[in-house]
N, C-alpha and C. Protein backbone atom coordinates (compact mmCIF):
# COMPACT_ATOMS: atom_id res chain seq x y z
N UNK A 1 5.14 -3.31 -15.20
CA UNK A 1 4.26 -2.23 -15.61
C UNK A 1 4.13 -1.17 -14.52
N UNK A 2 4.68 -1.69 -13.31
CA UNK A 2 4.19 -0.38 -11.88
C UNK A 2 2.99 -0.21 -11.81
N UNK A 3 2.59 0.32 -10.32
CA UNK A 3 1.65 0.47 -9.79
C UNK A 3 1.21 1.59 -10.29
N UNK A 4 -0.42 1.23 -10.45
CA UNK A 4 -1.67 2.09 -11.17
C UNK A 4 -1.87 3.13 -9.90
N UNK A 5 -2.08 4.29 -10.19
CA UNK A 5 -2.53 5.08 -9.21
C UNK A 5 -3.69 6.02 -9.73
N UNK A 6 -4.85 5.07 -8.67
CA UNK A 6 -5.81 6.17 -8.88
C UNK A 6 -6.19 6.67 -7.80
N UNK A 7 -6.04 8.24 -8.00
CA UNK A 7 -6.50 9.36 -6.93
C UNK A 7 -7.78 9.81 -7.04
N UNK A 8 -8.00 10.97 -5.77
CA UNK A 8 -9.27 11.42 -5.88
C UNK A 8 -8.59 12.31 -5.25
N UNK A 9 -10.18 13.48 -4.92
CA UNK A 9 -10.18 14.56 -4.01
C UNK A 9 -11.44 14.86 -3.20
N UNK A 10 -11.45 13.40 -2.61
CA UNK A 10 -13.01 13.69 -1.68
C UNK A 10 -12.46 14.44 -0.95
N UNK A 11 -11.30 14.61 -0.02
CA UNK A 11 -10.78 15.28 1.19
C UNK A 11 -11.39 16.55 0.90
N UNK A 12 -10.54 16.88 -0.14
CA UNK A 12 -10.77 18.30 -0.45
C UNK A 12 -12.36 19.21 -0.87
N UNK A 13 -12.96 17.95 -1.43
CA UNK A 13 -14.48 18.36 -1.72
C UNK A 13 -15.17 18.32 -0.66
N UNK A 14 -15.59 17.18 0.36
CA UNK A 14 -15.94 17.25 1.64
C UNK A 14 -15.41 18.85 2.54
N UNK A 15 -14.79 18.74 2.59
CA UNK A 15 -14.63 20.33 3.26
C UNK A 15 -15.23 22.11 2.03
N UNK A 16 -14.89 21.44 1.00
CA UNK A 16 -15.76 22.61 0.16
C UNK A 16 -17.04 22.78 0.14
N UNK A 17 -17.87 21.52 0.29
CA UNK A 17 -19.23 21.41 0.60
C UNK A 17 -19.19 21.27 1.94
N UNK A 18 -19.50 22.38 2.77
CA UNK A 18 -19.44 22.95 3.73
C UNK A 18 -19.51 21.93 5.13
N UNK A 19 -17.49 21.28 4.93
CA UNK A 19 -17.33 20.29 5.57
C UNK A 19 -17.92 19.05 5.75
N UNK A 20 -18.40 18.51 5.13
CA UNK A 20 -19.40 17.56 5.07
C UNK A 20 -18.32 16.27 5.63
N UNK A 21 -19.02 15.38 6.60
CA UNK A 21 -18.47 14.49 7.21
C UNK A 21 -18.02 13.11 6.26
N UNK A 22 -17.21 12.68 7.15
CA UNK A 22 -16.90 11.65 5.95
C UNK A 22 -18.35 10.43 6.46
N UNK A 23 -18.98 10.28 7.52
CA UNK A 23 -19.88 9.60 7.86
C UNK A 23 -21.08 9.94 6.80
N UNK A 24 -21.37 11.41 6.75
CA UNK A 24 -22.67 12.16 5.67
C UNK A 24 -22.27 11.44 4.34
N UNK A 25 -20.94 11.81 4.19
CA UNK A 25 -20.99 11.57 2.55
C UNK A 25 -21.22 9.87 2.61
N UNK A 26 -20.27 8.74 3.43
CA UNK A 26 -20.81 7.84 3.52
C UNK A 26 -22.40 7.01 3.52
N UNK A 27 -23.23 7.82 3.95
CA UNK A 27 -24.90 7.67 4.28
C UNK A 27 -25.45 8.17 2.92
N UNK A 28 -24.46 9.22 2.65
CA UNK A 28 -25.06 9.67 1.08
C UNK A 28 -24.98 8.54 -0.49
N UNK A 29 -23.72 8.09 -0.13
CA UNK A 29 -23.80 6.64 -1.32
C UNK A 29 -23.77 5.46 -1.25
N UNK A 30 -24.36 5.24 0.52
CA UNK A 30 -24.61 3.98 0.80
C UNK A 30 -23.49 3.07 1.17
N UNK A 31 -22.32 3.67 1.42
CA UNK A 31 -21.35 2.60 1.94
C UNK A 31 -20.54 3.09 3.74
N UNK A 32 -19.59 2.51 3.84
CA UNK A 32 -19.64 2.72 5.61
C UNK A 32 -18.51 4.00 5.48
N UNK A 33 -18.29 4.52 6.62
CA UNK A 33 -17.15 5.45 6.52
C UNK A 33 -15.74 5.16 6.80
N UNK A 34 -15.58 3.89 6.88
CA UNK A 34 -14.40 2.97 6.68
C UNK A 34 -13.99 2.93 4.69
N UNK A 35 -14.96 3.27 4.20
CA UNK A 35 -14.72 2.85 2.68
C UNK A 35 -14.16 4.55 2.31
N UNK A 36 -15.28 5.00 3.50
CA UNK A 36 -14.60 6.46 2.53
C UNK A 36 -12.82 7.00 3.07
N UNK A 37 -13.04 6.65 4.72
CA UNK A 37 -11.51 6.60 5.24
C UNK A 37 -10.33 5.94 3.90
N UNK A 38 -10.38 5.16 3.66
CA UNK A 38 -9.78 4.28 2.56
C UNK A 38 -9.75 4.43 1.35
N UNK A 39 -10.92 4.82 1.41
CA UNK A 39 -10.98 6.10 -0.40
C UNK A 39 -9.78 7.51 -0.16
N UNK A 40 -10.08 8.04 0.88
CA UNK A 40 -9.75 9.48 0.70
C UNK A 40 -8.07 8.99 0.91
N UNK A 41 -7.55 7.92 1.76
CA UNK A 41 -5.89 7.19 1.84
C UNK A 41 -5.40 7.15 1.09
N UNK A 42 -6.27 6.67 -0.10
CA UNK A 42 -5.69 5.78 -1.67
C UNK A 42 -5.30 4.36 -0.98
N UNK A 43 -5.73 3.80 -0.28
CA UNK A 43 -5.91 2.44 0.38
C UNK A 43 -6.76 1.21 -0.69
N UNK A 44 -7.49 2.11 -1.67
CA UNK A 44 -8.67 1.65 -1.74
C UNK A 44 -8.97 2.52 -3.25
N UNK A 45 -9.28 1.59 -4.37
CA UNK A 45 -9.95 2.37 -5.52
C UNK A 45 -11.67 1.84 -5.89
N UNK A 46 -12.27 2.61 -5.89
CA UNK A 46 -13.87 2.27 -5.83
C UNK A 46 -13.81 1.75 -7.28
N UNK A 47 -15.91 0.85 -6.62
CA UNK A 47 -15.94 0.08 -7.85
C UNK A 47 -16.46 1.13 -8.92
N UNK A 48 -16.50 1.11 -10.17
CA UNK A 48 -17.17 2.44 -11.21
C UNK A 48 -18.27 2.72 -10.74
N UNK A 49 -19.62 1.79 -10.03
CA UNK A 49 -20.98 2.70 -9.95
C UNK A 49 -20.94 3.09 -8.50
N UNK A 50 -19.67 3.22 -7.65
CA UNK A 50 -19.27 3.94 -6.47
C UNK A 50 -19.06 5.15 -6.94
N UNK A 51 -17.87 4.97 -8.03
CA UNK A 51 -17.39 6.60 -8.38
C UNK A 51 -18.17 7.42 -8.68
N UNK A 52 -19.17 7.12 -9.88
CA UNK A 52 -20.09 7.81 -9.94
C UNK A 52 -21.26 8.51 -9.05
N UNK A 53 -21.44 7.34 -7.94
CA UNK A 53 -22.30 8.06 -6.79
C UNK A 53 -21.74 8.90 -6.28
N UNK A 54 -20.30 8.95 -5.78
CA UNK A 54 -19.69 9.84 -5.05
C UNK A 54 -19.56 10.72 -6.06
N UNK A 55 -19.10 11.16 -7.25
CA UNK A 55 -19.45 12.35 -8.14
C UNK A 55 -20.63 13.11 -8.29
N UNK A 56 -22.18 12.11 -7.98
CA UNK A 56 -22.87 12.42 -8.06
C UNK A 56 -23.21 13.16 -6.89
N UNK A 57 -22.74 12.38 -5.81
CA UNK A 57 -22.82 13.50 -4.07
C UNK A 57 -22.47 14.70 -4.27
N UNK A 58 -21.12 15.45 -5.15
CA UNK A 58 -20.64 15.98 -5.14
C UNK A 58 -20.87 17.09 -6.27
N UNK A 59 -22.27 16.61 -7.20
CA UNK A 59 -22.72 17.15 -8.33
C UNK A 59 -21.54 17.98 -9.21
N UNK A 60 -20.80 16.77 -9.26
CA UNK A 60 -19.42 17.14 -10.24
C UNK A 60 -19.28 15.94 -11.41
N UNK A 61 -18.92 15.88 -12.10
CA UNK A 61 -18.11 15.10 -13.17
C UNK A 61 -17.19 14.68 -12.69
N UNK A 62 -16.95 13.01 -12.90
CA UNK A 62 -16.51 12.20 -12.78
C UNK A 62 -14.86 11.92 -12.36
N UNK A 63 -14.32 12.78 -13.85
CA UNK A 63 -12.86 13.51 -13.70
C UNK A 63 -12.63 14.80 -12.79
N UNK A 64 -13.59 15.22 -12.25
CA UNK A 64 -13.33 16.15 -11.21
C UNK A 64 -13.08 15.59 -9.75
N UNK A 65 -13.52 14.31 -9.47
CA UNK A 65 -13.31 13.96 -8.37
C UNK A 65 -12.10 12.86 -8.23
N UNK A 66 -12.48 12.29 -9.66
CA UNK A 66 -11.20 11.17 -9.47
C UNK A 66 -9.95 11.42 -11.05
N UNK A 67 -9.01 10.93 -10.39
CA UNK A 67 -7.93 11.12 -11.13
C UNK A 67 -6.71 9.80 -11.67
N UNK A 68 -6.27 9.41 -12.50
CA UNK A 68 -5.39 8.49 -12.97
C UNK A 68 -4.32 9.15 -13.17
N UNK A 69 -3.28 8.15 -12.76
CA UNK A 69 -1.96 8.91 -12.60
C UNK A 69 -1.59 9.56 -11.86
N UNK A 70 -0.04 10.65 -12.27
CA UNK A 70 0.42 11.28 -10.96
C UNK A 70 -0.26 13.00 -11.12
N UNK A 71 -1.00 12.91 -10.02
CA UNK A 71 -1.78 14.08 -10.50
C UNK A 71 -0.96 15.58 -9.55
N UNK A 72 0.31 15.66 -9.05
CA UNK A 72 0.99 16.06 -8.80
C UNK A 72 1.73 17.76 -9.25
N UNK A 73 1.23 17.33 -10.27
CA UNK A 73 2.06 18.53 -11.47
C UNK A 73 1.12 19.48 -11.73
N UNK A 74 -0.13 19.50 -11.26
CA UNK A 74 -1.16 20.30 -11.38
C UNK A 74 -0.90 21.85 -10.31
């Protein structure tokens, strides 16, 4: 079946919200900044009421931050 790939774009949102650290956003949904290092890698796919906090940090929708598949072609 191949490997599932799910992406995001904290990298990119963290710096739109006026650079915001990966430590801040960490303190913001309660997990360490090792999770978010590993989030933003693709090391690492969060559990669903992660994603949502971090969407919610980011006062975006859900599919705005995270992505399935090769999100490449965009």
């Amino acid at each position: 079946m191949g490997k599932n790939l799910v992406g995001n774009h904290i990298r990119r949102l963290r710096f739109d919200h006026n650079e915001m650290t990966q430590q801040q956003l960490a303190d913001k949904v309660g997990v360490t900044r090792q999770t978010i290092v590993a989030l933003e890698k693709g090391n690492y796919s969060p559990s669903l009421e992660l994603a949502f906090r971090i969407a919610l940090a980011f006062n975006l929708p859900l599919e705005e931050v995270f992505f399935y598949g090769d999100n490449t072609k965009k």
